[in-house]
PDB file of N, CA and C in Angstrom:
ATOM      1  N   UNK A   1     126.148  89.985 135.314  1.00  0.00           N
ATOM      2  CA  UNK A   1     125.242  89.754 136.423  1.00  0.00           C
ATOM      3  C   UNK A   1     125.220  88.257 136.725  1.00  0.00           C
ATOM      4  N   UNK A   2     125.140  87.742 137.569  1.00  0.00           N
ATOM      5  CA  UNK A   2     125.082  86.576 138.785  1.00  0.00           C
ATOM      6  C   UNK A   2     123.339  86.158 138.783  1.00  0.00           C
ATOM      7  N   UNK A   3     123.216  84.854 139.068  1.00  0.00           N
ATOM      8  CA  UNK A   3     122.199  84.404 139.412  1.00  0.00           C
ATOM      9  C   UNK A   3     121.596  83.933 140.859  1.00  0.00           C
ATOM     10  N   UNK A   4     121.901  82.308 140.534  1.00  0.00           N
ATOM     11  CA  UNK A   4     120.988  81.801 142.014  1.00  0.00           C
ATOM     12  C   UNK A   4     122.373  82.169 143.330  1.00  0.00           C
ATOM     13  N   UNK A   5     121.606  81.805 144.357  1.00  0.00           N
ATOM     14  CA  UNK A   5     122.740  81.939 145.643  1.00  0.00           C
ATOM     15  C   UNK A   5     123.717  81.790 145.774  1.00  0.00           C
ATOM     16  N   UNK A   6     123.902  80.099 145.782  1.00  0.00           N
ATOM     17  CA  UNK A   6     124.840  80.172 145.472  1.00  0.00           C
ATOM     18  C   UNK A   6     126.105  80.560 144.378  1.00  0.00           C
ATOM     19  N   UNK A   7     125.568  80.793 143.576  1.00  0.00           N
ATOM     20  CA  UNK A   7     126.473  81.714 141.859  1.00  0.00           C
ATOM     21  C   UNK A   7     126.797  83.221 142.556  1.00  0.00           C
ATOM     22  N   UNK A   8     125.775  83.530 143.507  1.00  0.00           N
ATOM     23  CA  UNK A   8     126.088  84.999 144.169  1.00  0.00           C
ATOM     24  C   UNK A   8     127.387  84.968 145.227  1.00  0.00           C
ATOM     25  N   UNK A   9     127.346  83.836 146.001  1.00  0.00           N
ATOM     26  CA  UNK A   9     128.289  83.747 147.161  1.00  0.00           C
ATOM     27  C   UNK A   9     129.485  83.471 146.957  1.00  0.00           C
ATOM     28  N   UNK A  10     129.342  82.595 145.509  1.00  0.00           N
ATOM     29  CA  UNK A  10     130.861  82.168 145.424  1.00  0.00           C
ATOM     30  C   UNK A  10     131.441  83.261 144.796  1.00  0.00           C
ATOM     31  N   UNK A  11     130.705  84.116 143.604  1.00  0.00           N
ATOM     32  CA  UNK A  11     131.566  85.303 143.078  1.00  0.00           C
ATOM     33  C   UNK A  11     131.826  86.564 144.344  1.00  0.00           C
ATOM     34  N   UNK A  12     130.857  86.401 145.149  1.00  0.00           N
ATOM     35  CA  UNK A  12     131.709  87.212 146.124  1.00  0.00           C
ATOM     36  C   UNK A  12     132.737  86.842 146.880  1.00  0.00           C
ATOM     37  N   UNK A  13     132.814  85.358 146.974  1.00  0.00           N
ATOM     38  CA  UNK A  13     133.985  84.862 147.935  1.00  0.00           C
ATOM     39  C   UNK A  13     135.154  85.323 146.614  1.00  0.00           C
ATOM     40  N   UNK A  14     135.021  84.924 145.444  1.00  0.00           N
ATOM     41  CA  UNK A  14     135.919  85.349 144.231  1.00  0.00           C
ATOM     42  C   UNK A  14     136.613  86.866 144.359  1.00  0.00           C
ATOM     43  N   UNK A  15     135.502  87.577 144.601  1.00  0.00           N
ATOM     44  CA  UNK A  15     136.195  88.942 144.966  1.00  0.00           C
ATOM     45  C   UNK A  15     136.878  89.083 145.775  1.00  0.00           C
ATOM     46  N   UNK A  16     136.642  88.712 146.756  1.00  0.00           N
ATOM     47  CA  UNK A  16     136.979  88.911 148.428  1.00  0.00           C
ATOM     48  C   UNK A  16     138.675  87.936 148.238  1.00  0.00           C
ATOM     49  N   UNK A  17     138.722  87.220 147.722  1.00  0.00           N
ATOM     50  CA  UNK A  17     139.742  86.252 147.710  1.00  0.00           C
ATOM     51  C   UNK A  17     141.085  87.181 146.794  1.00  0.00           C
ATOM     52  N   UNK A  18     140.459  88.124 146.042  1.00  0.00           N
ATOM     53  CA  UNK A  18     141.056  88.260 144.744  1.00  0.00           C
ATOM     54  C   UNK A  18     141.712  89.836 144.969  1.00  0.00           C
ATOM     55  N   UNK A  19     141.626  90.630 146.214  1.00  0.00           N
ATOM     56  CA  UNK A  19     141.597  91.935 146.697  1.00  0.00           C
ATOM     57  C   UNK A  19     142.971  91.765 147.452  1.00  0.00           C
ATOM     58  N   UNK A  20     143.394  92.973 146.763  1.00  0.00           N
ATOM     59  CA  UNK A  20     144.186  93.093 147.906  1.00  0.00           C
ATOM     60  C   UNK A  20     144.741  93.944 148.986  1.00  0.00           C
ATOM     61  N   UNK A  21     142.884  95.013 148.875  1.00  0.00           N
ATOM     62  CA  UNK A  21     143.054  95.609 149.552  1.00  0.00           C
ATOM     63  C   UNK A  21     141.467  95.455 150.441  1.00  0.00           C
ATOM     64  N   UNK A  22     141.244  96.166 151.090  1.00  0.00           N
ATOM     65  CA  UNK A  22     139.728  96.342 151.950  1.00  0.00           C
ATOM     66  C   UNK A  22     139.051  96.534 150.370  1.00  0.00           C
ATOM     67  N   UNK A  23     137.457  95.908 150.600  1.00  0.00           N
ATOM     68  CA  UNK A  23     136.496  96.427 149.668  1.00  0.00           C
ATOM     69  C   UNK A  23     135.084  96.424 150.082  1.00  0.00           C
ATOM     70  N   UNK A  24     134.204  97.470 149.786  1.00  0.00           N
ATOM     71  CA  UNK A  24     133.090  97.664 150.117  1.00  0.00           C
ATOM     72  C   UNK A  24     132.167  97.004 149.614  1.00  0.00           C
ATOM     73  N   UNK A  25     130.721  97.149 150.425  1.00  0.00           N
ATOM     74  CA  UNK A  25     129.845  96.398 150.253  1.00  0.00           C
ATOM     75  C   UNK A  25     129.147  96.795 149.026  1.00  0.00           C
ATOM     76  N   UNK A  26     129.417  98.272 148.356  1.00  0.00           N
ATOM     77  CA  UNK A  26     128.973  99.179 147.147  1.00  0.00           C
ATOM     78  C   UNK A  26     130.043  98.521 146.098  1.00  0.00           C
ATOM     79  N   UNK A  27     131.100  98.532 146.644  1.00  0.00           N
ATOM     80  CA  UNK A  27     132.408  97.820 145.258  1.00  0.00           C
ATOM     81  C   UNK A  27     132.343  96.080 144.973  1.00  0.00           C
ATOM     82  N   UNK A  28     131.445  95.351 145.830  1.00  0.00           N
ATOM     83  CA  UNK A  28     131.315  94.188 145.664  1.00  0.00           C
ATOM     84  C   UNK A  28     130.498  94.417 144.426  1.00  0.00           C
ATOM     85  N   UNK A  29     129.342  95.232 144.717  1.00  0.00           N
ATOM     86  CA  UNK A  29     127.722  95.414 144.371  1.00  0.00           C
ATOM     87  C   UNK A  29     128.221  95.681 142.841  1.00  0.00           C
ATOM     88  N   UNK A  30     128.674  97.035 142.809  1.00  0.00           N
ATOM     89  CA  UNK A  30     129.289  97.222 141.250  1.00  0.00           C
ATOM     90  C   UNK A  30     129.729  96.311 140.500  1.00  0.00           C
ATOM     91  N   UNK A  31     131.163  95.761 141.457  1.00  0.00           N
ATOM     92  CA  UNK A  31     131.583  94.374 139.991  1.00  0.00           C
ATOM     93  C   UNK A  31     130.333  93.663 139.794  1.00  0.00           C
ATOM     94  N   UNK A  32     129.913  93.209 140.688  1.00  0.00           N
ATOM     95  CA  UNK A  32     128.175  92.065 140.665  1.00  0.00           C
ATOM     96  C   UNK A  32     127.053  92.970 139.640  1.00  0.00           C
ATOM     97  N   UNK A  33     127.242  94.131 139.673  1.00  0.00           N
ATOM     98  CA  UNK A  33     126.051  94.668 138.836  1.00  0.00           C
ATOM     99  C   UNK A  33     124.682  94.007 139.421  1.00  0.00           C
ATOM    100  N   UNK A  34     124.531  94.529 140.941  1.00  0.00           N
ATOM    101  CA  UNK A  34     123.537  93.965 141.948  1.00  0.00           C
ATOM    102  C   UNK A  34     123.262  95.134 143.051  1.00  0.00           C
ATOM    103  N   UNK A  35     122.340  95.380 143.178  1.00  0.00           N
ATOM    104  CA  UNK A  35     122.202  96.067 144.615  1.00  0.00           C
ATOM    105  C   UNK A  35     122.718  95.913 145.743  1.00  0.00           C
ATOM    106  N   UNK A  36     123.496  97.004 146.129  1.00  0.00           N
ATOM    107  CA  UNK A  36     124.083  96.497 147.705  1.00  0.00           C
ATOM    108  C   UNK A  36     123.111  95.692 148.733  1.00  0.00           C
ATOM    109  N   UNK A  37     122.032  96.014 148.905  1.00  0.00           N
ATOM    110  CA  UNK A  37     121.223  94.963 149.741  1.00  0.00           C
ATOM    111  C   UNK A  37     121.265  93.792 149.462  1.00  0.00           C
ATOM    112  N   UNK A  38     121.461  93.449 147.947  1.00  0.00           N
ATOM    113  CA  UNK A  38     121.573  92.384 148.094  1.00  0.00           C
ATOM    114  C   UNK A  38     122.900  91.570 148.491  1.00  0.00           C
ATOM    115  N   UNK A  39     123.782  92.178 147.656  1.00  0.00           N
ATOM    116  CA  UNK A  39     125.214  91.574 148.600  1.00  0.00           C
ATOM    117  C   UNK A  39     125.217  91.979 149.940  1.00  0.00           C
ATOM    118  N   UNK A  40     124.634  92.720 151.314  1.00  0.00           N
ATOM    119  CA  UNK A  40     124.764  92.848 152.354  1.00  0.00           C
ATOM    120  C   UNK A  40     124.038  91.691 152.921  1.00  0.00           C
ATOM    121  N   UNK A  41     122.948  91.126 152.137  1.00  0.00           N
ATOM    122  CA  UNK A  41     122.301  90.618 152.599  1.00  0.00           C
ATOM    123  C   UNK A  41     122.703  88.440 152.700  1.00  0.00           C
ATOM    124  N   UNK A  42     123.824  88.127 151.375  1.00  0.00           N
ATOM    125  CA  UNK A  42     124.653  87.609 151.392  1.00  0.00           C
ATOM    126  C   UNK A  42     125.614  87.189 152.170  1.00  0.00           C
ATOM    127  N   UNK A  43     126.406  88.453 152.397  1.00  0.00           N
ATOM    128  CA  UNK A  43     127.610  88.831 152.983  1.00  0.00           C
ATOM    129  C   UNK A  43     126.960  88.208 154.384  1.00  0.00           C
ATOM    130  N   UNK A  44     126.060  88.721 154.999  1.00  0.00           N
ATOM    131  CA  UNK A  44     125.195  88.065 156.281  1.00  0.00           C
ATOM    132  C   UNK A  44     125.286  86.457 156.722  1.00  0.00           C
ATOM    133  N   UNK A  45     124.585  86.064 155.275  1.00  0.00           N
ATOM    134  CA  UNK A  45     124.179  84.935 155.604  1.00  0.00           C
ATOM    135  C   UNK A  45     125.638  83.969 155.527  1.00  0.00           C
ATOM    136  N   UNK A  46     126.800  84.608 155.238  1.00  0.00           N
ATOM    137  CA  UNK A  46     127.817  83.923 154.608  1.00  0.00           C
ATOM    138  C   UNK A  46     128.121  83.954 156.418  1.00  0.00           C
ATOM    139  N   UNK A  47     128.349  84.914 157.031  1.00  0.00           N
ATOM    140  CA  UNK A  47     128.928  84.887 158.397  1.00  0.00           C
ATOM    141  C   UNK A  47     128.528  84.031 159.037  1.00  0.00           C
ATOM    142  N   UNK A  48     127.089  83.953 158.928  1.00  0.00           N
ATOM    143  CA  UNK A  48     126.246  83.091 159.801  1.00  0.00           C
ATOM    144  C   UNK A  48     126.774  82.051 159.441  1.00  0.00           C
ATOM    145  N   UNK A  49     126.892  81.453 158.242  1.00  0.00           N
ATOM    146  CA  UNK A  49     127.037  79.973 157.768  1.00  0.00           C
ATOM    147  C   UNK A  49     128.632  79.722 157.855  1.00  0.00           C
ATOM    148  N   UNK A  50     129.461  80.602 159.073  1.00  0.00           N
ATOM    149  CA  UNK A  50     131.216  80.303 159.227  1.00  0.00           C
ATOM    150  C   UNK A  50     131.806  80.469 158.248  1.00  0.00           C
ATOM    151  N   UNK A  51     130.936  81.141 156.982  1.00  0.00           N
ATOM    152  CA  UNK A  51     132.066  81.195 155.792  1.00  0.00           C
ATOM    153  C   UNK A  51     133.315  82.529 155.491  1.00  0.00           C
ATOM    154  N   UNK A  52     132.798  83.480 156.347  1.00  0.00           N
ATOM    155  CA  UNK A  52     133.480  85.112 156.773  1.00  0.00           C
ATOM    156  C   UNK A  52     133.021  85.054 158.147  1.00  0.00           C
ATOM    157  N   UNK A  53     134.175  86.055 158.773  1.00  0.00           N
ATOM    158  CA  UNK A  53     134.158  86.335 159.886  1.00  0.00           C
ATOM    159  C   UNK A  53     133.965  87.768 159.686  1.00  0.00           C
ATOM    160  N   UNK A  54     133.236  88.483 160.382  1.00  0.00           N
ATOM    161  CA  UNK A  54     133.059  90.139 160.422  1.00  0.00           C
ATOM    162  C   UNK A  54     134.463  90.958 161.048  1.00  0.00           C
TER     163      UNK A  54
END
């Protein structure tokens, strides 16, 4: 399990970087051992902040 925000954003950019295929917002959540709301809720703020594009 992951902590503050940023420790959350970068292991998801880690995932996301590390795939090499499509992955869900439930398969982020699992490796994270976190509630999908909360990585959806991430995943959000990451777009907003130009760091993913939807």
């Amino acid at each position: 399990m992951v902590g503050k925000h940023g420790d959350i954003r970068l292991e998801i950019m880690r995932i996301l970087l590390n795939q090499d295929e499509d992955i869900s917002v439930r398969g982020i959540a699992r490796r994270l051992e976190l509630p999908s709301g909360h990585i959806f809720y991430h995943l959000k703020k990451m777009v907003e902040m130009g760091l993913l594009e939807k």
